[in-house]
C-alpha atoms as a PDB file:
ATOM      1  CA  UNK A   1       2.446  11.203 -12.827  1.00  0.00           C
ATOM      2  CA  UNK A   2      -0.862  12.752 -12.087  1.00  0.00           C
ATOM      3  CA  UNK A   3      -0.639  14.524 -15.848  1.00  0.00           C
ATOM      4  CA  UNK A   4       0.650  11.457 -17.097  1.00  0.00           C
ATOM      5  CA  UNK A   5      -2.542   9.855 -15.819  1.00  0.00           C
ATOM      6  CA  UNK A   6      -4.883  12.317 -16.796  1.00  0.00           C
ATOM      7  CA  UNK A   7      -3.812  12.621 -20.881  1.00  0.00           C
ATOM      8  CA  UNK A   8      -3.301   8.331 -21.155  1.00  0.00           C
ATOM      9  CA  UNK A   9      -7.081   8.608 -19.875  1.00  0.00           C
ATOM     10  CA  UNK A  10      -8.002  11.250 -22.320  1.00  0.00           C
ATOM     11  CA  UNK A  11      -6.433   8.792 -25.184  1.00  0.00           C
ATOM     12  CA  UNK A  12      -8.498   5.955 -24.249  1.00  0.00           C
ATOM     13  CA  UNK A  13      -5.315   4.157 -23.635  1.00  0.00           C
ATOM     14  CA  UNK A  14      -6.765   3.246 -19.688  1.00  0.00           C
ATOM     15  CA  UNK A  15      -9.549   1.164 -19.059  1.00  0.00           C
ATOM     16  CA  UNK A  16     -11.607   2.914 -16.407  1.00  0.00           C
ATOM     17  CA  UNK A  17     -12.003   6.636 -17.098  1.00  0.00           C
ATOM     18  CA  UNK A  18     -10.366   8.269 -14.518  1.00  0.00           C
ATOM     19  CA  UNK A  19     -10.879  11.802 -15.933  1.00  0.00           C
ATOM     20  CA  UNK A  20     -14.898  11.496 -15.279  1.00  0.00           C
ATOM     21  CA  UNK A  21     -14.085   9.935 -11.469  1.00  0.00           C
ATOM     22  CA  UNK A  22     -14.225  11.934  -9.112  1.00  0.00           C
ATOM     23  CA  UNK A  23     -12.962  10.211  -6.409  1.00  0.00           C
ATOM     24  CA  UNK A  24      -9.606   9.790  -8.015  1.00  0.00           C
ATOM     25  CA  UNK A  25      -9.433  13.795  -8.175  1.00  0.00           C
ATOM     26  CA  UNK A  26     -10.346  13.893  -4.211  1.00  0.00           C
ATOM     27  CA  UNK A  27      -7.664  11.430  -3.259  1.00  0.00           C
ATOM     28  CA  UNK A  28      -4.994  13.288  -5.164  1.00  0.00           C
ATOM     29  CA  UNK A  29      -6.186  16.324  -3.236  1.00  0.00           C
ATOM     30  CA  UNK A  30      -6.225  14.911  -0.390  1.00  0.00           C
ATOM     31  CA  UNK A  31      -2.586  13.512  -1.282  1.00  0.00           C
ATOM     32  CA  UNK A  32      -1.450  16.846  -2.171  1.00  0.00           C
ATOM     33  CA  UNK A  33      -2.766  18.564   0.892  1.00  0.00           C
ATOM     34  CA  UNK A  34      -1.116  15.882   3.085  1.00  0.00           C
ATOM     35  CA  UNK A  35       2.503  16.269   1.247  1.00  0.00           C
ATOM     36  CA  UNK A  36       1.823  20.320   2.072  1.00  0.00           C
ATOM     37  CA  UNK A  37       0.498  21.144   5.395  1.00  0.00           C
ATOM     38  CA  UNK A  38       1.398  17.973   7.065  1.00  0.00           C
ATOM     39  CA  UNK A  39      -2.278  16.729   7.651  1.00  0.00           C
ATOM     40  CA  UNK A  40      -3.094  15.512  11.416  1.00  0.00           C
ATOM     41  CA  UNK A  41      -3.568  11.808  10.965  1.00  0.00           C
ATOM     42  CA  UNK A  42      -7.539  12.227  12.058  1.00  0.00           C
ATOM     43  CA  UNK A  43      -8.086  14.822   9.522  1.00  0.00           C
ATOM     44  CA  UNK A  44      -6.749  12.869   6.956  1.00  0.00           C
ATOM     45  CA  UNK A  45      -8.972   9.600   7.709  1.00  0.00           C
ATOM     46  CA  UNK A  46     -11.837  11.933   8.266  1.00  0.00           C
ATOM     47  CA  UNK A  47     -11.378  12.955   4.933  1.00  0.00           C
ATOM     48  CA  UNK A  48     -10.421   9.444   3.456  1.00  0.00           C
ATOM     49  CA  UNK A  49     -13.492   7.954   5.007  1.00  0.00           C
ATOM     50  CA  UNK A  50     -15.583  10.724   3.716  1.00  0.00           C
ATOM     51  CA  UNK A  51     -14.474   9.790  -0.039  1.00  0.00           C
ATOM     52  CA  UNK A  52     -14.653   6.149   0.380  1.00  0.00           C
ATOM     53  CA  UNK A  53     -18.687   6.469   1.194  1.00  0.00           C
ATOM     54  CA  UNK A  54     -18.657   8.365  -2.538  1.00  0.00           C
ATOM     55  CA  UNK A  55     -17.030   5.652  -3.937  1.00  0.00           C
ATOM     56  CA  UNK A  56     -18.928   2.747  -2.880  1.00  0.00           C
ATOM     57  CA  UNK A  57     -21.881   4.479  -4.140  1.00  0.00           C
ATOM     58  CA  UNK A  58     -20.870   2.472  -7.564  1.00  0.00           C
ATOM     59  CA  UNK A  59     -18.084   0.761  -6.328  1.00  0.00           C
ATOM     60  CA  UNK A  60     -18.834  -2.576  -4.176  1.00  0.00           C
ATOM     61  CA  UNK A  61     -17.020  -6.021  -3.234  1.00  0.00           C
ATOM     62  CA  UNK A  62     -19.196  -9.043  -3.044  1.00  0.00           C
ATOM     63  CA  UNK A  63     -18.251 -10.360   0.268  1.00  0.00           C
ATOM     64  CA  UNK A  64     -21.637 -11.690   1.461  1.00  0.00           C
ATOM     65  CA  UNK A  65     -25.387 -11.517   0.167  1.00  0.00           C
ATOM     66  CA  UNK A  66     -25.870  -8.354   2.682  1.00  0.00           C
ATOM     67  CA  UNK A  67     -25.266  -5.045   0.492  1.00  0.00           C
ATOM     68  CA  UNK A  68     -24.656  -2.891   3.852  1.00  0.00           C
ATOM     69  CA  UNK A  69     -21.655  -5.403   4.710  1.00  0.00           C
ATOM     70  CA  UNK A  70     -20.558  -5.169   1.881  1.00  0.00           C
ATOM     71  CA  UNK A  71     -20.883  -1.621   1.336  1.00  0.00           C
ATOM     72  CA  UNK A  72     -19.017  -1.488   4.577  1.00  0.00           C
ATOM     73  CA  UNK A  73     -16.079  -3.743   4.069  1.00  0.00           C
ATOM     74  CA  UNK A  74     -15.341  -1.744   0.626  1.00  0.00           C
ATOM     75  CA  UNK A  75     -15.576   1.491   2.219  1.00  0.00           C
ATOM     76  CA  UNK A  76     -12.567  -0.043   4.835  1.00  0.00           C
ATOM     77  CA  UNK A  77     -10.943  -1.410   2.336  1.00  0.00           C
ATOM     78  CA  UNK A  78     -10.741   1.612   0.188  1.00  0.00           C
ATOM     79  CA  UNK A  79      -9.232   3.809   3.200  1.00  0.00           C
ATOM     80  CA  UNK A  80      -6.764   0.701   4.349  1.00  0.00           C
ATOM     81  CA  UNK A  81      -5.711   0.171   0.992  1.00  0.00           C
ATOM     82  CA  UNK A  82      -4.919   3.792   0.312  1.00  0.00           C
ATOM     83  CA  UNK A  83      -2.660   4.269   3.457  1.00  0.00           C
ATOM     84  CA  UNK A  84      -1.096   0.716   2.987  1.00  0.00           C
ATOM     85  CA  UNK A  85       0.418   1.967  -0.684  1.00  0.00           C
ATOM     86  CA  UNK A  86       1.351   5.562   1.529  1.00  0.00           C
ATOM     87  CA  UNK A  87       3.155   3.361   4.144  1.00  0.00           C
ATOM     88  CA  UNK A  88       5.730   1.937   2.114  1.00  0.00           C
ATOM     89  CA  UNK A  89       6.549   4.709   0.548  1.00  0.00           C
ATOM     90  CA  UNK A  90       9.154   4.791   3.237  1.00  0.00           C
ATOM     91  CA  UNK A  91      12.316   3.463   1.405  1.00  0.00           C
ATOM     92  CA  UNK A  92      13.475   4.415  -2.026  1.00  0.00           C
ATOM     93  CA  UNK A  93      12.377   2.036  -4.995  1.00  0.00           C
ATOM     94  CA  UNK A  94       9.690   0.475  -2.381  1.00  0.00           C
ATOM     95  CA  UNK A  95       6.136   1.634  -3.410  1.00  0.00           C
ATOM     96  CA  UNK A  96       7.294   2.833  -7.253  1.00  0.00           C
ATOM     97  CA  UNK A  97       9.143  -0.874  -7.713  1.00  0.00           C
ATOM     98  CA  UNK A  98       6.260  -2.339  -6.401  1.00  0.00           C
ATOM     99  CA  UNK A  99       3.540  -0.939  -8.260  1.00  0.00           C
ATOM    100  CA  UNK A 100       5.146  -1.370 -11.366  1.00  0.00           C
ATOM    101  CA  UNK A 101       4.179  -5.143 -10.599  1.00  0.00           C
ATOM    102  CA  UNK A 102       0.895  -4.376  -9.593  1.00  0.00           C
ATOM    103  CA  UNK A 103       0.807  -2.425 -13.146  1.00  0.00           C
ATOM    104  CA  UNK A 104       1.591  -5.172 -14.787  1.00  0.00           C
ATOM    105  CA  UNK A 105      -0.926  -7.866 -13.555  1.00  0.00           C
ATOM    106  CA  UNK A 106      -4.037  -5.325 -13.230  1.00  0.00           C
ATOM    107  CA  UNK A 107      -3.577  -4.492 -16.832  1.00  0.00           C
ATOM    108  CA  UNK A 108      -2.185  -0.685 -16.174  1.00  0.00           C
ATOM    109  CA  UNK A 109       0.531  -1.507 -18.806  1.00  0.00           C
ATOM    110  CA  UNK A 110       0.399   2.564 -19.780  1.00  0.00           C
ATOM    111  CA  UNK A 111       1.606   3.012 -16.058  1.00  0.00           C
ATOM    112  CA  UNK A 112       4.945   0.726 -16.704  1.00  0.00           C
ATOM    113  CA  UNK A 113       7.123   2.833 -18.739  1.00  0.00           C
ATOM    114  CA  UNK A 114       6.416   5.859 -16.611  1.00  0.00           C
ATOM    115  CA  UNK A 115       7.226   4.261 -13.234  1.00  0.00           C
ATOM    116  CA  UNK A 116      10.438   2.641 -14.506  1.00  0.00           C
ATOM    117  CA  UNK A 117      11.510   6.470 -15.299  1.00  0.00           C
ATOM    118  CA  UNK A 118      10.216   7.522 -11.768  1.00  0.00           C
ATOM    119  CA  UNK A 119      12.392   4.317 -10.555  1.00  0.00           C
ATOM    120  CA  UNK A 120      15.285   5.632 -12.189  1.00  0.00           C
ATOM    121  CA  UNK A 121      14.944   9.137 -10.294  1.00  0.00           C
ATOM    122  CA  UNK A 122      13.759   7.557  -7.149  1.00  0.00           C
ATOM    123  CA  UNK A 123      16.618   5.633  -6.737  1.00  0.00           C
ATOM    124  CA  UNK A 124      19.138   8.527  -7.494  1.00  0.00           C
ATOM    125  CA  UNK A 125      17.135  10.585  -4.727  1.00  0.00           C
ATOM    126  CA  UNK A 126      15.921  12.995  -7.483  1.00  0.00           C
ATOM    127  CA  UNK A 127      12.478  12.495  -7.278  1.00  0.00           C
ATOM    128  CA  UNK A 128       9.535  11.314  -4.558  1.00  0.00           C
ATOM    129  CA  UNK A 129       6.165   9.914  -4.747  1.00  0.00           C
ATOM    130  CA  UNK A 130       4.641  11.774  -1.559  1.00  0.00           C
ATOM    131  CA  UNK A 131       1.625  11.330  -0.102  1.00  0.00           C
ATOM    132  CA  UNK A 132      -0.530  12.256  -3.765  1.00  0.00           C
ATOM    133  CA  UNK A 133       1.564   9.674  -5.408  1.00  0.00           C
ATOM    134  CA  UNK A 134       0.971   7.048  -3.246  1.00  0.00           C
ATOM    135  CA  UNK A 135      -2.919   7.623  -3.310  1.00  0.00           C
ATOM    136  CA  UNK A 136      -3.544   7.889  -6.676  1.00  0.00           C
ATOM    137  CA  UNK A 137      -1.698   4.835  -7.507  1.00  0.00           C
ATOM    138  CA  UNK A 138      -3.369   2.650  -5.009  1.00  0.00           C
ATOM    139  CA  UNK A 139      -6.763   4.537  -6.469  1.00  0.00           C
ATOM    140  CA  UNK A 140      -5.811   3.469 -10.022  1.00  0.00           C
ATOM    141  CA  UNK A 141      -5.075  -0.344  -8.772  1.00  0.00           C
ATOM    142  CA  UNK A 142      -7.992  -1.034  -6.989  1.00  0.00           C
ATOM    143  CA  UNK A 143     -10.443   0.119  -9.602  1.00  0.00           C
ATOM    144  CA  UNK A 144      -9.383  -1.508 -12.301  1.00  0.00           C
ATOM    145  CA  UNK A 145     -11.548  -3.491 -13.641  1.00  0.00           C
ATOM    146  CA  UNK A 146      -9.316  -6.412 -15.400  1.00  0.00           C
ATOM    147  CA  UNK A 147     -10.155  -9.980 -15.243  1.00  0.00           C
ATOM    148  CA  UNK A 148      -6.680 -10.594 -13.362  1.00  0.00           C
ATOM    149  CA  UNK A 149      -7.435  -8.939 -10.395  1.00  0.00           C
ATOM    150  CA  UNK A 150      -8.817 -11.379  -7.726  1.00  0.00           C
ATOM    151  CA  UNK A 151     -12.967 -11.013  -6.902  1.00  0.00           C
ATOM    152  CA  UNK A 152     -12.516 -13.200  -3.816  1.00  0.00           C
ATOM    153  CA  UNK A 153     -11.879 -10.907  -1.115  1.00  0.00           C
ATOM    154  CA  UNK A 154      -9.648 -12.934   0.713  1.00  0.00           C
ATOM    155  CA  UNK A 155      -7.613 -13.443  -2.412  1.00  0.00           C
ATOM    156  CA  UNK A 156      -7.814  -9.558  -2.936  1.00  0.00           C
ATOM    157  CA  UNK A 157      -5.445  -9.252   0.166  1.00  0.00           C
ATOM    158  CA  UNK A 158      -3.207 -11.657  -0.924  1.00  0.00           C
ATOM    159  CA  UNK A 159      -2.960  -9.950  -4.062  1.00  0.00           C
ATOM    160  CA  UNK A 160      -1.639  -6.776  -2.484  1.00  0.00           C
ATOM    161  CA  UNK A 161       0.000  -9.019   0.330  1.00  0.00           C
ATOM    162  CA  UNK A 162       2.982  -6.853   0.926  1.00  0.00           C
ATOM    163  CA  UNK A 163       1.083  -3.240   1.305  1.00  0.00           C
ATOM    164  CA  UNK A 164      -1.451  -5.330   3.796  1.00  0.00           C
ATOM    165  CA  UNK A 165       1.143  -7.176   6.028  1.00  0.00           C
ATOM    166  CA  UNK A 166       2.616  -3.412   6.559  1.00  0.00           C
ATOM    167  CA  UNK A 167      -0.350  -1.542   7.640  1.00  0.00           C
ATOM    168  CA  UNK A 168      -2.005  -4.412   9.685  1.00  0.00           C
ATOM    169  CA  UNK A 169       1.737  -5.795  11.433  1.00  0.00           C
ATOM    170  CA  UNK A 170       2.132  -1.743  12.416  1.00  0.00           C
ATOM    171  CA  UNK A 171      -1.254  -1.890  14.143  1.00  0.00           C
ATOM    172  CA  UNK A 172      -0.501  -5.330  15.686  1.00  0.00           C
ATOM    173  CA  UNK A 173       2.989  -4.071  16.591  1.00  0.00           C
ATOM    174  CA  UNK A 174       2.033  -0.891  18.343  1.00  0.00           C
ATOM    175  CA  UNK A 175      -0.773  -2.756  19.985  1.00  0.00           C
ATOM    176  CA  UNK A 176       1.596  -5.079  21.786  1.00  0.00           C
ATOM    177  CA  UNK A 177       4.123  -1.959  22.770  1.00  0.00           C
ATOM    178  CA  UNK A 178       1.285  -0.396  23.749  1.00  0.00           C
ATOM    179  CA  UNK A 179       1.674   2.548  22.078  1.00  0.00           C
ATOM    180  CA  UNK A 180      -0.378   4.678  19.337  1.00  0.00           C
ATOM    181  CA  UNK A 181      -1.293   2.424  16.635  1.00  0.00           C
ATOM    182  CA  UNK A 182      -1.603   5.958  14.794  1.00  0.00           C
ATOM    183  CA  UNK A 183       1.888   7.522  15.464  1.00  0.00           C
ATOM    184  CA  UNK A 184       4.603   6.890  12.693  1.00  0.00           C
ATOM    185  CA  UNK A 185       8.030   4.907  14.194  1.00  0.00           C
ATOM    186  CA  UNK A 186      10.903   3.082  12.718  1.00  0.00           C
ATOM    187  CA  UNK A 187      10.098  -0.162  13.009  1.00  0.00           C
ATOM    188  CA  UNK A 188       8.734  -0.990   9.947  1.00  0.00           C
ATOM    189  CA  UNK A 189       9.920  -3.930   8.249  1.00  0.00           C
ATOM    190  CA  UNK A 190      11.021  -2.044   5.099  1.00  0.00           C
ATOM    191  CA  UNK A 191      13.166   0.223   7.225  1.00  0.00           C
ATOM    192  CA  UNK A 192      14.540  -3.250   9.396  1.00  0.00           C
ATOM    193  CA  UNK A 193      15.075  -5.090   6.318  1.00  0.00           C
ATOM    194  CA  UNK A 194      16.691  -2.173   4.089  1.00  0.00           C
ATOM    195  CA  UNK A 195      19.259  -1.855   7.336  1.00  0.00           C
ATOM    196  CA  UNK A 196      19.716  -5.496   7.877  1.00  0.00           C
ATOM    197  CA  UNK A 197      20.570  -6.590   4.595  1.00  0.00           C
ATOM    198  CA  UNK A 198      20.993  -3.600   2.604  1.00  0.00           C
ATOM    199  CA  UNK A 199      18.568  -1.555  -0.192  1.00  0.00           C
ATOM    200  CA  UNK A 200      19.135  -3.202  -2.797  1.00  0.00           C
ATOM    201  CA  UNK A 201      19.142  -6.655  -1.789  1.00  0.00           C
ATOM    202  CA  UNK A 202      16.018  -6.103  -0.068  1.00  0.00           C
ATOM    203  CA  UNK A 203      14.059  -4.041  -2.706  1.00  0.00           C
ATOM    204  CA  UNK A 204      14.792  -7.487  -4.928  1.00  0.00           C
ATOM    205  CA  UNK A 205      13.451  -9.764  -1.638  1.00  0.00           C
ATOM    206  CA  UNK A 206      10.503  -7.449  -1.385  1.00  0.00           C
ATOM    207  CA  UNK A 207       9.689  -7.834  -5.358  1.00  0.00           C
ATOM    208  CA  UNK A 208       9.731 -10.924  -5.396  1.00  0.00           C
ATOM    209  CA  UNK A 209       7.944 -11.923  -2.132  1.00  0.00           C
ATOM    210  CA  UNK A 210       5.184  -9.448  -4.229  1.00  0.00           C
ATOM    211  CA  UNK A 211       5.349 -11.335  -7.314  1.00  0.00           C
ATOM    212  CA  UNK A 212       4.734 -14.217  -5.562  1.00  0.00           C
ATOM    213  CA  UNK A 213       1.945 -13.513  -3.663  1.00  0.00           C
ATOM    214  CA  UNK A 214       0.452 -12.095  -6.839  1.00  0.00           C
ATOM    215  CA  UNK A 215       0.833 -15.540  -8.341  1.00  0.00           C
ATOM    216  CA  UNK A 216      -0.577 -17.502  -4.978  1.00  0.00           C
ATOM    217  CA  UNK A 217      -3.593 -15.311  -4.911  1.00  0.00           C
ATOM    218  CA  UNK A 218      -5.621 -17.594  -7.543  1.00  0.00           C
ATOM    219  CA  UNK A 219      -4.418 -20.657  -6.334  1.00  0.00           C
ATOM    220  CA  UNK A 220      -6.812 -22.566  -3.469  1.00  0.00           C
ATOM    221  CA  UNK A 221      -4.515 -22.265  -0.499  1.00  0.00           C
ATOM    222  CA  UNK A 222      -3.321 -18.022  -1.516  1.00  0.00           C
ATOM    223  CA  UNK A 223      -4.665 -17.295   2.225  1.00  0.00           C
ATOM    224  CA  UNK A 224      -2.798 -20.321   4.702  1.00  0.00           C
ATOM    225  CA  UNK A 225       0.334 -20.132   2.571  1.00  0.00           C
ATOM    226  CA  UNK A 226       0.125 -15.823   3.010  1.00  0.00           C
ATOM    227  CA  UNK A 227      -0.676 -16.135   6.605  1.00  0.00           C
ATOM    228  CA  UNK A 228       2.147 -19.087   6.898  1.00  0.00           C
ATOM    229  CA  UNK A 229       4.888 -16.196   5.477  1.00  0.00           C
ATOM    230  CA  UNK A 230       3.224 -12.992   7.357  1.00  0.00           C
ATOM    231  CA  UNK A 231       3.688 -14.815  10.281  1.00  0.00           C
ATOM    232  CA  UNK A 232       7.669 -15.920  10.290  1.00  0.00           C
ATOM    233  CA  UNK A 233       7.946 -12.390   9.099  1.00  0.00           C
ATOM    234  CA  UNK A 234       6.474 -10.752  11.890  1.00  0.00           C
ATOM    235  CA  UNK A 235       8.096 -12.877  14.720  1.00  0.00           C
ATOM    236  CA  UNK A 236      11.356 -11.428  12.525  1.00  0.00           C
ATOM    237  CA  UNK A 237      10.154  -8.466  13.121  1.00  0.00           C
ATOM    238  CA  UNK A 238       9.301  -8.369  16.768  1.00  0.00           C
ATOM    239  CA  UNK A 239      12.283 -10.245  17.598  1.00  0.00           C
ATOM    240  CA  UNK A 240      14.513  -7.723  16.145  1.00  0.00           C
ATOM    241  CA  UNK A 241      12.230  -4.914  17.764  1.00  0.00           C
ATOM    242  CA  UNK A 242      12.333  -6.090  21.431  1.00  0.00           C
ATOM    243  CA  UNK A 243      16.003  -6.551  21.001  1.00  0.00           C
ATOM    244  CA  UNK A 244      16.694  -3.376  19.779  1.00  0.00           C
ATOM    245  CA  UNK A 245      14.550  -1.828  22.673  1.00  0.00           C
ATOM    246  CA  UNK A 246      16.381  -3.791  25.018  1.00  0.00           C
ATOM    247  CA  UNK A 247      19.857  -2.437  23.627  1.00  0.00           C
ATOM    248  CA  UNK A 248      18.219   1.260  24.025  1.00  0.00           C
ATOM    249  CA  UNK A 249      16.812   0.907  27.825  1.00  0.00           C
ATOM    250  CA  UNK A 250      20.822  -1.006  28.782  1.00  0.00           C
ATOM    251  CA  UNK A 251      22.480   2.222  27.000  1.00  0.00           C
ATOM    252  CA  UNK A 252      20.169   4.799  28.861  1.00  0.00           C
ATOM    253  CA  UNK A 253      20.510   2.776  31.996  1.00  0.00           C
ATOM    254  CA  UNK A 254      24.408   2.717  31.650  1.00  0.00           C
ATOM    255  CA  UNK A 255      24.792   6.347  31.022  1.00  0.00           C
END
């Protein structure tokens, strides 16, 4: 994918030049040394931050008429957004199935074709994104510069609704179990949903609650209707959490 990337660059056939970024070649880096040596999580934000104060340096979201907020919220939405598209790389056909969506409406047509092929693999177990593959596809998605993508920041989560209700329900999640908001588990709602009602069935629930918060993201309500769904989803969530907990503490207590 990464070679992929750089020659469709060379050929003019992507928008932004990714071959003259540099950022893009230290989140792939940082990708690859994740997917090698198993990076502490506080080494790798180090690092993430680190690269997201490069890229604001040209790179900045109009949220208010204050540069340094803004300079800020970028700069956390740069590292969130990178580890959101890392998160749900959990599941097969997640993240790849996903992105060819995201492909699709921010103009990355090149990327289409070659993440259908990765899909194929993916699903057949034959081949994995890691932690490089996840980066540099959230990289390429959040700066591209077509007109489709949302300038509203608000809208800009909806846009990438699924990837965003992961990361922040996690936090939330851990929060209320009181227990490392930083330390991986299995209570993520790809993994709860993939066991509840199967892969398959919910890779296509998952593509097409993306699709459709793609879609919402222009319209004037994109942020009540996503907070409307987020929240049903994560009361799913916790409710099928604390009863599984409960079902773990009565089998320890009855052995």
């Amino acid at each position: 994918m990464f070679i992929s990337t750089i020659i469709f660059s060379v050929l003019g056939l992507i928008e932004n030049k990714l071959t003259c970024d540099i950022c893009f070649y230290l989140v792939f880096i940082i990708g690859i040394l994740d997917d090698l040596f198993e990076l502490r999580y506080y080494v790798k934000l180090i690092m993430q931050i680190l690269v997201s104060i490069l890229y604001v340096q040209n790179n900045v979201i109009a949220i208010t008429d204050n540069n340094t907020i803004n300079s800020i919220a970028t700069a956390v939405w740069f590292v969130v957004i990178l580890n959101a598209f890392n998160l749900i790389d959990g599941i097969n056909g997640l993240l790849i199935g996903l992105s060819i969506i995201y492909a699709a409406f921010t103009g990355n047509i090149w990327l289409v074709l070659p993440l259908f092929v990765l899909l194929f693999f993916n699903m057949n177990e034959k081949t994995f994104m890691g932690d490089s593959g996840a980066f540099m596809l959230a990289y390429i998605f959040i700066s591209s510069n077509s007109a489709n993508i949302p300038t509203r920041f608000s809208a800009l989560v909806v846009f990438f609704g699924y990837p965003i209700y992961e990361i922040t329900s996690s936090f939330l999640r851990r929060i209320l179990m009181k227990k490392n908001p930083f330390k991986p588990d299995r209570y993520h709602l790809h993994y709860i949903g993939s066991e509840q009602f199967g892969l398959s069935t919910f890779l296509m629930l998952t593509y097409s609650l993306t699709l459709g918060f793609v879609l919402i993201s222009s319209q004037k309500l994109d942020w009540l209707i996503y907070l409307g769904i987020c929240t049903v989803i994560f009361i799913y969530q916790l409710c099928f959490i604390f009863h599984t907990e409960r079902m773990l503490k009565g089998d320890d207590g009855n052995f």
